[in-house]
N, C-alpha and C. Protein backbone atom coordinates (compact mmCIF):
# COMPACT_ATOMS: atom_id res chain seq x y z
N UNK A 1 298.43 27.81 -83.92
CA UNK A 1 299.32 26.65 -83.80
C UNK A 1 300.37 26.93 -82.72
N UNK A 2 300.48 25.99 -81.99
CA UNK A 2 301.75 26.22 -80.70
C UNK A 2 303.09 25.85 -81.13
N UNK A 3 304.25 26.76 -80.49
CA UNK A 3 305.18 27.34 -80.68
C UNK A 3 305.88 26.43 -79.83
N UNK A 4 306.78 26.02 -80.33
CA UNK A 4 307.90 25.50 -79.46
C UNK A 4 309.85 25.50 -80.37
N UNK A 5 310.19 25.48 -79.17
CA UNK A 5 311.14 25.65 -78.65
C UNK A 5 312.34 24.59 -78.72
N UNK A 6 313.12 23.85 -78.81
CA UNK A 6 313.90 22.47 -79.15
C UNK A 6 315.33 23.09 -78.31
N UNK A 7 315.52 22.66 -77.21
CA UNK A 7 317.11 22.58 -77.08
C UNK A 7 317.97 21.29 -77.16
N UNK A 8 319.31 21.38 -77.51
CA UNK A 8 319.59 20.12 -78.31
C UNK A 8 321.31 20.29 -77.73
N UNK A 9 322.16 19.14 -77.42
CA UNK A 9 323.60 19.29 -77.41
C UNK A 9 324.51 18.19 -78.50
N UNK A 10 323.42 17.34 -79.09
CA UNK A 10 323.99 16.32 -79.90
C UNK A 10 323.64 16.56 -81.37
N UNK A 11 323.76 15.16 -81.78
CA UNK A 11 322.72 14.66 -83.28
C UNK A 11 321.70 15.08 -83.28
N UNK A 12 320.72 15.40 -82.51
CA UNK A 12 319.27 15.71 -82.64
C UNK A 12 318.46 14.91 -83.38
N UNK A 13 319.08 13.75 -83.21
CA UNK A 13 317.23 12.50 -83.50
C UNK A 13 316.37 12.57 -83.17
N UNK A 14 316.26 13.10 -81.76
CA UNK A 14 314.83 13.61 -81.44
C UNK A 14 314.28 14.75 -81.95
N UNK A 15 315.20 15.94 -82.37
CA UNK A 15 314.75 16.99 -82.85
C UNK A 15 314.22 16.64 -84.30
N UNK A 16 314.86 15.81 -85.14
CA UNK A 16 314.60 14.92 -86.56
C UNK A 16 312.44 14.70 -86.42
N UNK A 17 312.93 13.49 -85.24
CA UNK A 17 311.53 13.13 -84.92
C UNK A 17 310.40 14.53 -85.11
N UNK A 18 310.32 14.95 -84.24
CA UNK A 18 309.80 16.20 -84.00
C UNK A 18 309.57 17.19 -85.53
N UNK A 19 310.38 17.30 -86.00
CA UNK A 19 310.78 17.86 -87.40
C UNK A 19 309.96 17.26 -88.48
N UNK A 20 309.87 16.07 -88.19
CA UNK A 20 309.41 14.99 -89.60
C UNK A 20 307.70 15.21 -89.28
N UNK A 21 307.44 14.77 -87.58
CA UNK A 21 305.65 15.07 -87.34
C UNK A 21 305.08 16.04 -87.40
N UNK A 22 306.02 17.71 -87.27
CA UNK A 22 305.56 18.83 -87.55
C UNK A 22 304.96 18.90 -89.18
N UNK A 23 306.56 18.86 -89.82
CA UNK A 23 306.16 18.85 -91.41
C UNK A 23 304.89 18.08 -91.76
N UNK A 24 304.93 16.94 -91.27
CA UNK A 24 303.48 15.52 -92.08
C UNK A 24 302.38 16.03 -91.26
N UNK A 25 302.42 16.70 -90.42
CA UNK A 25 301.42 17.26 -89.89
C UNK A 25 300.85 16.34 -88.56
N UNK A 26 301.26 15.14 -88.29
CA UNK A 26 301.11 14.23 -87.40
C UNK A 26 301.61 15.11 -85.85
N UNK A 27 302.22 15.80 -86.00
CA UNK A 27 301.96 17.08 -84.64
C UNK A 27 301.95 18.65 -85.49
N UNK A 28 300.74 18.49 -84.57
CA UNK A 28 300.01 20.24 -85.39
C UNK A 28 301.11 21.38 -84.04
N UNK A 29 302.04 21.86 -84.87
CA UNK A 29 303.17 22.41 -84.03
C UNK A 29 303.71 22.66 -84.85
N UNK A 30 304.21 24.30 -84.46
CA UNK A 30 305.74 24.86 -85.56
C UNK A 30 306.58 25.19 -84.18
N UNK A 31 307.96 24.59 -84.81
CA UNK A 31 309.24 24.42 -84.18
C UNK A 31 309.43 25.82 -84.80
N UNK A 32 309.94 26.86 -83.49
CA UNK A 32 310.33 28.67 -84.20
C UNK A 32 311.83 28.57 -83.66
N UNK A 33 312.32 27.44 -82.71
CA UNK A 33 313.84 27.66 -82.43
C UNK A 33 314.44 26.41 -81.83
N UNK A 34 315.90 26.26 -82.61
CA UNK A 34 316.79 24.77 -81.65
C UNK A 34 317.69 26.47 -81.41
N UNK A 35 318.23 25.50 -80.28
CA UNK A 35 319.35 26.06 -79.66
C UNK A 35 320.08 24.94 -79.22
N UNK A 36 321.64 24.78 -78.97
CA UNK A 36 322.17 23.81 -78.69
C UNK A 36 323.57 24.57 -77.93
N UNK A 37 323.73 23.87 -77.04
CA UNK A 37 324.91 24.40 -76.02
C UNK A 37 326.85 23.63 -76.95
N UNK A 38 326.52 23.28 -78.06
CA UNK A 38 327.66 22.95 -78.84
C UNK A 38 327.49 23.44 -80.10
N UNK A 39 329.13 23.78 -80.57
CA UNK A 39 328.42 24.40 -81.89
C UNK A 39 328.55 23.51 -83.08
N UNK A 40 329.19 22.39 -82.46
CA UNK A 40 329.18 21.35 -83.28
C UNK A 40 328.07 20.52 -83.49
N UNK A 41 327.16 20.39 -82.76
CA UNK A 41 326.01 19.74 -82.83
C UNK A 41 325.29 19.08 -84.14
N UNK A 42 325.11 18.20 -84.61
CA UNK A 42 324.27 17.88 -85.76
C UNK A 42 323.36 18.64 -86.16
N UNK A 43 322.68 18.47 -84.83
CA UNK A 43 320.87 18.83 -84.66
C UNK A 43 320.89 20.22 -85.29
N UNK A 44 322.23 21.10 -85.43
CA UNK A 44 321.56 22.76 -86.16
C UNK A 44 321.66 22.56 -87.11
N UNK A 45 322.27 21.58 -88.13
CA UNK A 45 322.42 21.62 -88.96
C UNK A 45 321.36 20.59 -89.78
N UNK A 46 320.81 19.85 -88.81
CA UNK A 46 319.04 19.43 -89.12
C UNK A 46 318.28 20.44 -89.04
N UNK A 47 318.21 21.63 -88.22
CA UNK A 47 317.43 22.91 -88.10
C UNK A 47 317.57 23.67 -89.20
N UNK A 48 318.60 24.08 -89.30
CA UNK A 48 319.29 24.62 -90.73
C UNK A 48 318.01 24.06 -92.34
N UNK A 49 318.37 22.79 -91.79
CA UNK A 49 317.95 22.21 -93.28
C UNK A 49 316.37 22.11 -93.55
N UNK A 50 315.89 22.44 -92.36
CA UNK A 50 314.40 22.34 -92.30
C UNK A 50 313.59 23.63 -92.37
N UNK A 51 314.61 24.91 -92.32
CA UNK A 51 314.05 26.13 -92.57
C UNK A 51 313.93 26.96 -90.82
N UNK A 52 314.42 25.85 -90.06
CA UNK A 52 314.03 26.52 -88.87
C UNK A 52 315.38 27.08 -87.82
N UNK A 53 314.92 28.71 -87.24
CA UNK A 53 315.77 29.25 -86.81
C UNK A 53 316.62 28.40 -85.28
N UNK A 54 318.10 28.72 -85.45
CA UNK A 54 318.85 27.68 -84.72
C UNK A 54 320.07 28.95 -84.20
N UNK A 55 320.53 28.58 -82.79
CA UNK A 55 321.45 29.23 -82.06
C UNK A 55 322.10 28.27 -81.16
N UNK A 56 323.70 28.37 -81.35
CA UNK A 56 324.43 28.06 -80.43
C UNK A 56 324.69 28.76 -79.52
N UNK A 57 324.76 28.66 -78.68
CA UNK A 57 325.03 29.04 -77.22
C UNK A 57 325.77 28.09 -76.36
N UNK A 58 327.50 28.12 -76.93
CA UNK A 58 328.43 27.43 -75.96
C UNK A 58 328.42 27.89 -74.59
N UNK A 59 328.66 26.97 -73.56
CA UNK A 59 328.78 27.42 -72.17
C UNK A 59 330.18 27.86 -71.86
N UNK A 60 331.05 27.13 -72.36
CA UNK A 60 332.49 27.28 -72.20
C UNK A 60 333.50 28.65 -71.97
N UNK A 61 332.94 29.31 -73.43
CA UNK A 61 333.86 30.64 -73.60
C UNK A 61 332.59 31.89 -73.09
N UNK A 62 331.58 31.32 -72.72
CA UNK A 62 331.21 32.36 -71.73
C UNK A 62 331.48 32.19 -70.11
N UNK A 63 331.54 31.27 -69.83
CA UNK A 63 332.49 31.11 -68.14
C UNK A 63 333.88 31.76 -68.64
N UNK A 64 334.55 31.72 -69.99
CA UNK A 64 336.12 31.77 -69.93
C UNK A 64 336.65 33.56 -70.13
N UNK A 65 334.62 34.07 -70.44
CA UNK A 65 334.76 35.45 -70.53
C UNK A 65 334.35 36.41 -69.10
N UNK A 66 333.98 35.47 -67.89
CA UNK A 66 334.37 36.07 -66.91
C UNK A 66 332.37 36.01 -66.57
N UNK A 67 331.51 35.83 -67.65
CA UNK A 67 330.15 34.90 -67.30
C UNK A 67 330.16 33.78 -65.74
N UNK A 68 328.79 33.99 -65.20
CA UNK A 68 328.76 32.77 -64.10
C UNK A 68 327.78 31.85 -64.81
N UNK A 69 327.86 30.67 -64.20
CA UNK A 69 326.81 29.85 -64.94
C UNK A 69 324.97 30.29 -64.72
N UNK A 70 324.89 30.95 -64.06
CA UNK A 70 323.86 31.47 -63.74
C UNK A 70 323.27 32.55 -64.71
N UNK A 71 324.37 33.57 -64.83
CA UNK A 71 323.90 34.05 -65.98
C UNK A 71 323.88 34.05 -67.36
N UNK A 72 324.74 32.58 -67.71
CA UNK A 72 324.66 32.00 -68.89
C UNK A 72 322.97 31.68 -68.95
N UNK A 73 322.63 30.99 -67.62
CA UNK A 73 321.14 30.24 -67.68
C UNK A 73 319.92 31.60 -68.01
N UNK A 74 320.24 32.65 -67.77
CA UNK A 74 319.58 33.50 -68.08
C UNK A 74 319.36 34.04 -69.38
N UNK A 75 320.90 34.68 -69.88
CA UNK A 75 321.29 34.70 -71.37
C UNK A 75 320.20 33.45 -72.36
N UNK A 76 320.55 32.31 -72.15
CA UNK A 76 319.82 31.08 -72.45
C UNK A 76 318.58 31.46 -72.43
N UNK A 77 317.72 31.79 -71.53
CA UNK A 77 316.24 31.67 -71.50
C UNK A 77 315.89 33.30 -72.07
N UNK A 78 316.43 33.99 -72.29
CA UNK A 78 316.33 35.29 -72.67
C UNK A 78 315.81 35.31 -74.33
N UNK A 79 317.49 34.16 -74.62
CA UNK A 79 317.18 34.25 -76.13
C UNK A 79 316.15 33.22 -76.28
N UNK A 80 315.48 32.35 -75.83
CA UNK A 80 314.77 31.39 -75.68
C UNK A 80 313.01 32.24 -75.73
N UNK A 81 312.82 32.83 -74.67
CA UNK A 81 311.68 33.39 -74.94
C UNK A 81 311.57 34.52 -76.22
N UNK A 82 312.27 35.58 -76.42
CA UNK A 82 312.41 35.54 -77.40
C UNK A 82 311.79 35.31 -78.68
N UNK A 83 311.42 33.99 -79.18
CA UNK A 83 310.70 33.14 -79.51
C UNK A 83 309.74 33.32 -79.41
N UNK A 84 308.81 33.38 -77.97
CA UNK A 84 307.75 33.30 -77.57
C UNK A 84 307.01 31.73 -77.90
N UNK A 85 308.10 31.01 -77.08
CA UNK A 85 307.37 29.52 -77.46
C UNK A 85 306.25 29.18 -76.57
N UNK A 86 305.52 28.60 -76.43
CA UNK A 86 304.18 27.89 -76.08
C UNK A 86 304.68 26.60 -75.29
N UNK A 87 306.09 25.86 -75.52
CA UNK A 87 306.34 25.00 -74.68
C UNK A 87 308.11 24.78 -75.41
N UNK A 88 309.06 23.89 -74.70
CA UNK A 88 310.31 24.11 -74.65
C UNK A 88 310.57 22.70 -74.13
N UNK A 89 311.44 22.16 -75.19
CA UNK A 89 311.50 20.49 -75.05
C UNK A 89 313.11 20.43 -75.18
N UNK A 90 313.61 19.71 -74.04
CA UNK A 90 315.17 19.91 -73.93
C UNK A 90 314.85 18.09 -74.33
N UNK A 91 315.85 18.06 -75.26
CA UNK A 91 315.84 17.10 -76.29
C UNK A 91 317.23 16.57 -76.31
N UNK A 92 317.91 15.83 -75.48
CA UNK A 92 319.37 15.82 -75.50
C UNK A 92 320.34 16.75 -75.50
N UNK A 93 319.24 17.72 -74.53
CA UNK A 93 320.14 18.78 -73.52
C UNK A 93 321.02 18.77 -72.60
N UNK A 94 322.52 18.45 -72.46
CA UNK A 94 322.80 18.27 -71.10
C UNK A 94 323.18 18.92 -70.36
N UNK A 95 323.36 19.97 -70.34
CA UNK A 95 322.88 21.05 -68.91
C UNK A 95 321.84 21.09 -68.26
N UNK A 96 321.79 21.19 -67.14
CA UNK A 96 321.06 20.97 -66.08
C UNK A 96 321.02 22.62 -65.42
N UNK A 97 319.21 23.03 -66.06
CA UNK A 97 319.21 24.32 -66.04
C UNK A 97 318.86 24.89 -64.27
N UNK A 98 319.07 26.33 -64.39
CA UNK A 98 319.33 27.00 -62.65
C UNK A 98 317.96 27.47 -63.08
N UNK A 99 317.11 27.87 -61.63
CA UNK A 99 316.63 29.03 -61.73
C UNK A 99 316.32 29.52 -62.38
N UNK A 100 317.81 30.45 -62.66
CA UNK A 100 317.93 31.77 -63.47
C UNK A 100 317.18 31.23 -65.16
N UNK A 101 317.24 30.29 -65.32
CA UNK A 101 316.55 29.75 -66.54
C UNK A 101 314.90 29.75 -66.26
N UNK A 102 315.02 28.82 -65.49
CA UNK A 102 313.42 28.06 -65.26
C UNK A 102 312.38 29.06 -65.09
N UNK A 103 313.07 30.12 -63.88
CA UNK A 103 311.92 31.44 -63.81
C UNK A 103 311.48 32.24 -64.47
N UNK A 104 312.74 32.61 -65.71
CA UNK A 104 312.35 32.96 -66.84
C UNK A 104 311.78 32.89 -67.83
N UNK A 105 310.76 31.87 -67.56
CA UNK A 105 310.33 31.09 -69.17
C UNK A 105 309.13 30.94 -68.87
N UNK A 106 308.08 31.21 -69.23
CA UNK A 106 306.56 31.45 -68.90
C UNK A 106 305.97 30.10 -69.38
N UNK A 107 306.90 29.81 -70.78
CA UNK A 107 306.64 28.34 -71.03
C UNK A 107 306.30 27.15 -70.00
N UNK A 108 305.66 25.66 -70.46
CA UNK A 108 306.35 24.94 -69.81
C UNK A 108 307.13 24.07 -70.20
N UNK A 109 308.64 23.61 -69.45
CA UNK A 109 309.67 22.99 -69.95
C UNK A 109 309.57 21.67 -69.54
N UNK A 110 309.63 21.10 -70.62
CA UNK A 110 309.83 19.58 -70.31
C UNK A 110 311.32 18.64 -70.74
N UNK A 111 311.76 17.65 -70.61
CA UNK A 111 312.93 16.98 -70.74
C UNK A 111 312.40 15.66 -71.04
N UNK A 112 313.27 14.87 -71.60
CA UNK A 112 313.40 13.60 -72.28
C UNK A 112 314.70 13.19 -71.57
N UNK A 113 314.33 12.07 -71.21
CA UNK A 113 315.56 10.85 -70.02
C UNK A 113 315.06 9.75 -70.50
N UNK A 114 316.61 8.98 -70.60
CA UNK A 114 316.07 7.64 -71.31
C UNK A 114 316.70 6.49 -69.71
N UNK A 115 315.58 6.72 -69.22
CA UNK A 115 315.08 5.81 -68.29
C UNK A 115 313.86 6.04 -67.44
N UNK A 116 313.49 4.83 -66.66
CA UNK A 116 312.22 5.65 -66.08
C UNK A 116 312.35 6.08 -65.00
N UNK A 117 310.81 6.61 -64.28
CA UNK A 117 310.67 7.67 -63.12
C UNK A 117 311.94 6.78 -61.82
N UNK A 118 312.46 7.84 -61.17
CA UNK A 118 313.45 7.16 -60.43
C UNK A 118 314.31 6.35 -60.41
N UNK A 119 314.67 5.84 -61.68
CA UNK A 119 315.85 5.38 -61.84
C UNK A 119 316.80 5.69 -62.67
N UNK A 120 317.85 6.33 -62.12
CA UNK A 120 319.31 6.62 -62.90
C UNK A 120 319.39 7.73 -63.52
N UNK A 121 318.52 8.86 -62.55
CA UNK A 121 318.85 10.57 -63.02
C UNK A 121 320.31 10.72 -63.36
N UNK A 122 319.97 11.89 -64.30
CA UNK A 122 321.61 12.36 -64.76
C UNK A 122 322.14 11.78 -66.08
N UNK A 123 323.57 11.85 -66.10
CA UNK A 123 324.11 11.34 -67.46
C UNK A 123 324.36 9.66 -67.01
N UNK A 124 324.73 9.49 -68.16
CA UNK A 124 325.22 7.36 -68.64
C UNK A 124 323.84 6.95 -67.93
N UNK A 125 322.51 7.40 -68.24
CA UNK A 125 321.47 6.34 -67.62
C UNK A 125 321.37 4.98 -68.33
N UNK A 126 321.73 5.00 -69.63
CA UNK A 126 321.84 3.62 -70.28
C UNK A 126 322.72 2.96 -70.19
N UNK A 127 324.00 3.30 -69.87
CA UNK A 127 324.93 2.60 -69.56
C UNK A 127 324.87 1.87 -68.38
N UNK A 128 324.30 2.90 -67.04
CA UNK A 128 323.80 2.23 -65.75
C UNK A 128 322.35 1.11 -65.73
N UNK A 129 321.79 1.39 -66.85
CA UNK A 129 320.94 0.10 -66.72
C UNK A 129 321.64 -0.66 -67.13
N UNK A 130 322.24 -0.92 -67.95
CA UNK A 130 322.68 -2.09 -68.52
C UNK A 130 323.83 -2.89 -67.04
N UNK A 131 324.45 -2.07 -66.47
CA UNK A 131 324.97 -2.72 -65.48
C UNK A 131 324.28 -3.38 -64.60
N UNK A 132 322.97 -2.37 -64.17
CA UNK A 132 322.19 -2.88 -63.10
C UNK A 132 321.54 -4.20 -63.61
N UNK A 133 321.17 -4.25 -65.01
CA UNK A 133 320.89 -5.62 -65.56
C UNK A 133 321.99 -6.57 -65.54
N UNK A 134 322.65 -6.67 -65.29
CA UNK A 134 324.57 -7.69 -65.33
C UNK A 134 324.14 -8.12 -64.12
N UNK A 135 324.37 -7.46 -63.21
CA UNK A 135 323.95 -7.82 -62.09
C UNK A 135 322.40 -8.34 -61.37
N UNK A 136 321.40 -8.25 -62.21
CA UNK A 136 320.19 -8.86 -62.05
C UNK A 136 319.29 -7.91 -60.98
N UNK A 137 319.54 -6.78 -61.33
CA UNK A 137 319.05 -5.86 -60.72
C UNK A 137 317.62 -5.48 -61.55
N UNK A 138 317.39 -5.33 -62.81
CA UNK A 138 316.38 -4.59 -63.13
C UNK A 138 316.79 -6.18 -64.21
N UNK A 139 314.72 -6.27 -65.03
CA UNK A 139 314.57 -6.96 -66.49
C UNK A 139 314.29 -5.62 -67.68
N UNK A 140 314.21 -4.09 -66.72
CA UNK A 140 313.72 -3.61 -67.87
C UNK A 140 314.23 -2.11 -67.30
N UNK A 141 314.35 -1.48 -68.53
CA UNK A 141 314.45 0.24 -68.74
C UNK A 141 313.27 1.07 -69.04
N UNK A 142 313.72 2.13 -69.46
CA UNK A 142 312.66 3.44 -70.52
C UNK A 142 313.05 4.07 -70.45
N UNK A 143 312.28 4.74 -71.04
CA UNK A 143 312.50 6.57 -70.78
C UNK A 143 311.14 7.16 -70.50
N UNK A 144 311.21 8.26 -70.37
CA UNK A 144 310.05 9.39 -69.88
C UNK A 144 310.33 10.30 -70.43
N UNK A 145 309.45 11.52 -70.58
CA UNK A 145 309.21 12.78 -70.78
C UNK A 145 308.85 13.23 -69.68
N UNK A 146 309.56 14.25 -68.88
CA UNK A 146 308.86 15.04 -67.26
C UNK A 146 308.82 16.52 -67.81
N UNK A 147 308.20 16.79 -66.88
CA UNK A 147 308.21 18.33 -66.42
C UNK A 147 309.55 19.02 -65.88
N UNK A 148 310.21 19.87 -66.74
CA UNK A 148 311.28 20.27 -65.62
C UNK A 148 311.39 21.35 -64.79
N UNK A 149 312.10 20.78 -63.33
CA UNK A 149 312.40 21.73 -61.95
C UNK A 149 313.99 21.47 -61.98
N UNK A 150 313.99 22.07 -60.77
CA UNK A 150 315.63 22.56 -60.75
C UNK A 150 316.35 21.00 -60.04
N UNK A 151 315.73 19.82 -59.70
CA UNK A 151 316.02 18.30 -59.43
C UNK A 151 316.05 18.01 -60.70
N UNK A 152 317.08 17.15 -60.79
CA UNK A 152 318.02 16.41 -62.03
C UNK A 152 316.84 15.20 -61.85
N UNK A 153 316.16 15.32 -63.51
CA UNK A 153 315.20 14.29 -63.71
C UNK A 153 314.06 13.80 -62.59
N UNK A 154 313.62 15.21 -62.10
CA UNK A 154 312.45 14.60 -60.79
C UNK A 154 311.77 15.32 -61.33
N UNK A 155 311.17 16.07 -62.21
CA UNK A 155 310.18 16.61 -62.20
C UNK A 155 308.78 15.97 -62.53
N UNK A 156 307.37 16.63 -62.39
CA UNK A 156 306.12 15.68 -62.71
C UNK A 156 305.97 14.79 -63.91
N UNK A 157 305.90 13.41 -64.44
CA UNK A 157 306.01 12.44 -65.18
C UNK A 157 304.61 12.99 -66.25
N UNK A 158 305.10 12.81 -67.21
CA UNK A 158 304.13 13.32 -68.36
C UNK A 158 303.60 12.20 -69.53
N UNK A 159 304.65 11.00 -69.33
CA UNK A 159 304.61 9.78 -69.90
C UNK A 159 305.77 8.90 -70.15
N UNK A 160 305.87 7.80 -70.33
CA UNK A 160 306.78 6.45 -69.85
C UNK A 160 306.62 5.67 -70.97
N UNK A 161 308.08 4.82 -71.23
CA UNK A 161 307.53 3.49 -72.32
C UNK A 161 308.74 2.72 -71.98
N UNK A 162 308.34 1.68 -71.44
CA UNK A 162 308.99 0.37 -71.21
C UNK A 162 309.55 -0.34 -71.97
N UNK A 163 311.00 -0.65 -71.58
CA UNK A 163 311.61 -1.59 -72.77
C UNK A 163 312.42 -2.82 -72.19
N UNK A 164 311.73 -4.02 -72.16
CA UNK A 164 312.56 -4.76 -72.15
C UNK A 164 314.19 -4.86 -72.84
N UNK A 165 314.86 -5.54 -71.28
CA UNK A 165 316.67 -5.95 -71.62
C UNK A 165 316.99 -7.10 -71.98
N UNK A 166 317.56 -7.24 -73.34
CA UNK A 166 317.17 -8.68 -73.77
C UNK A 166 318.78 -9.23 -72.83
N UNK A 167 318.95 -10.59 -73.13
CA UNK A 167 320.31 -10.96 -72.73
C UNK A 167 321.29 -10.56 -73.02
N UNK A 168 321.21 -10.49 -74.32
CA UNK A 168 322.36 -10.10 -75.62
C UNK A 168 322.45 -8.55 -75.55
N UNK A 169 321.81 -8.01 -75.06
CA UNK A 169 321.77 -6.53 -75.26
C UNK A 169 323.37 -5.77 -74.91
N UNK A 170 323.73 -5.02 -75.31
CA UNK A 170 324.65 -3.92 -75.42
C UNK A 170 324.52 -2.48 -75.44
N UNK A 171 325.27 -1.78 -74.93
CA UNK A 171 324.99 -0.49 -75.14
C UNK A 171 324.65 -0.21 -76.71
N UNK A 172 325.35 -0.61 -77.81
CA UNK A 172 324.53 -0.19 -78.81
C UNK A 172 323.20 -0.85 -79.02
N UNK A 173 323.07 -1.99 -79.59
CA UNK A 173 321.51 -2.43 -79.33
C UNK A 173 320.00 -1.65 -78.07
N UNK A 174 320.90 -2.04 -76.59
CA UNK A 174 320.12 -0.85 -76.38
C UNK A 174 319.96 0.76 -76.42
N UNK A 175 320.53 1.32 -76.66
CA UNK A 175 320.71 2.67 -77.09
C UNK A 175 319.80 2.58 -78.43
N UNK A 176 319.88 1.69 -79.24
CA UNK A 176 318.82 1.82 -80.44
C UNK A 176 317.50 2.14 -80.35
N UNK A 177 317.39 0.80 -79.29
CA UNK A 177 315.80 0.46 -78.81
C UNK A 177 314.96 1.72 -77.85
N UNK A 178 315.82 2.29 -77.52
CA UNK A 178 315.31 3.55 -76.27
C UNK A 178 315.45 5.12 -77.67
N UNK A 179 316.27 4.66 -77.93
CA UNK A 179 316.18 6.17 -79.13
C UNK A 179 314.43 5.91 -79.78
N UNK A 180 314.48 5.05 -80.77
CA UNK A 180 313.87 4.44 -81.16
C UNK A 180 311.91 4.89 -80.55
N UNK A 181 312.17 4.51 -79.08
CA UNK A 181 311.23 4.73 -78.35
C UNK A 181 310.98 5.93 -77.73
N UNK A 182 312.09 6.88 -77.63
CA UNK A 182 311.75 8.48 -77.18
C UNK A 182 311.52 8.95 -78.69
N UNK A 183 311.47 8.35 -79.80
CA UNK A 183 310.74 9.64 -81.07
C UNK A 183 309.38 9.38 -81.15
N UNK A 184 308.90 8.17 -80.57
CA UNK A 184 308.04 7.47 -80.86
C UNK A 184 306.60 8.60 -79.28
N UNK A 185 307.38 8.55 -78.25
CA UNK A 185 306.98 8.62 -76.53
C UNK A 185 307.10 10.74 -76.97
N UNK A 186 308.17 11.41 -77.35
CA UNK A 186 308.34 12.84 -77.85
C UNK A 186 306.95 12.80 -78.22
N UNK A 187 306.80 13.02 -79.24
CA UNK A 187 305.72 13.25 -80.15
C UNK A 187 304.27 12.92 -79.25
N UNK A 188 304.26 12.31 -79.19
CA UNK A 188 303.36 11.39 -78.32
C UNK A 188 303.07 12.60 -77.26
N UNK A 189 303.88 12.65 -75.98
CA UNK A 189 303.79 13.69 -74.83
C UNK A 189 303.30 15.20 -75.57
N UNK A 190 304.25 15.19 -76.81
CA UNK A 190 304.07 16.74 -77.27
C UNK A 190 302.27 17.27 -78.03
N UNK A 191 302.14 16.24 -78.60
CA UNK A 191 301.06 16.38 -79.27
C UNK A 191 299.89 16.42 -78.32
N UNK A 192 299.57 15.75 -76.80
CA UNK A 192 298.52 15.92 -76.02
C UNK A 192 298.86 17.33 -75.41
N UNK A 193 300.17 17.72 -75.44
CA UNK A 193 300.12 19.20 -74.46
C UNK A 193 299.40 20.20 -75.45
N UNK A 194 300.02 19.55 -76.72
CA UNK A 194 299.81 20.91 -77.92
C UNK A 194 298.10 21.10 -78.26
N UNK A 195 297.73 19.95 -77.43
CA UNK A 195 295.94 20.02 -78.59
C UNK A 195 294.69 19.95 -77.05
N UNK A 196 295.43 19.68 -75.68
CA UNK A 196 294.88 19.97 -74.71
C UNK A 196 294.03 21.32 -74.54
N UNK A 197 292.47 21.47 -73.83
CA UNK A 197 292.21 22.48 -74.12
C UNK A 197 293.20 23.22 -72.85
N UNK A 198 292.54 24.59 -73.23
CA UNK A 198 292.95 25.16 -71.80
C UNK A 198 292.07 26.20 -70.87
């Protein structure tokens, strides 16, 4: 069974997702580690409750201990392999890993962005659709699952799901509808990598 990996900086709904298809068996996958760059995070304390091993790793008071961010990204992928995961799903991760991470990890790493290919890398992507919709710029959003490289949300596209912007929509309404649709699109991406031959 393949091994993965969960990094997380929030609630971890997606990590939930992930958590619920492992257990029911609807993804044949054991989760062996979250890690989350806050130590406040929900999501460890969804890890916690599910039996599965969880590490914080603040960025903060290791820059404030004289750490570069570089070798935080290392530290990070150190304790990460570790593990020995099979694949590594940054799940409402928001660091934007160096190198010093990426080369380290034999895995492959993928990311979850809730918008689609080429539009609105980085943070507030839902907030920026919703503007670009005010203005009659876009009728529609998503999100994706990519491959990640050291480009903020460019890496190879692994899968997409379209969501119409209704009129009425809001950042909460849409924020529902795109959550909603990355537990649905997660699982989905994860389960063809996990059962692909090789």
């Amino acid at each position: 069974m393949k091994r993965i990996a969960v990094l997380i900086s929030g609630g971890g709904s997606n990590l939930q997702a992930l958590i619920d298809a492992t257990s029911s068996g609807a993804l044949p996958a054991k989760i062996v580690l979250v890690v989350s760059n806050r130590a406040d995070a929900f999501g460890i304390e969804r890890a916690r409750r599910a039996g599965i091993a969880a590490l914080t790793l603040p960025l903060k008071p290791w820059l404030k201990a004289g750490g570069t961010r570089e070798s935080y990204d290392a530290d990070v992928a150190a304790q990460v392999a570790a593990a020995r995961p099979d694949l590594v799903v940054l799940a409402g991760w928001m660091h934007v890993f160096s190198p010093a991470f990426l080369d380290r990890i034999a895995a492959k790493v993928i990311n979850l962005h809730p918008a689609l290919p080429r539009q609105f890398p980085g943070t507030h992507a839902i907030e920026r659709a919703l503007e670009a919709h005010k203005h009659g710029e876009i009728a529609e959003t998503g999100v994706m699952v990519h491959e990640v490289i050291p480009e903020v949300d460019a890496g190879p596209v692994l899968g997409t799901a379209r969501i119409a912007i209704a009129p009425g929509d809001n950042l909460a309404s849409l924020s529902e509808k795109i959550h909603a649709a990355e537990h649905r699109l997660l699982v989905d991406v994860i389960r063809e990598l996990v059962t692909e031959p090789h």
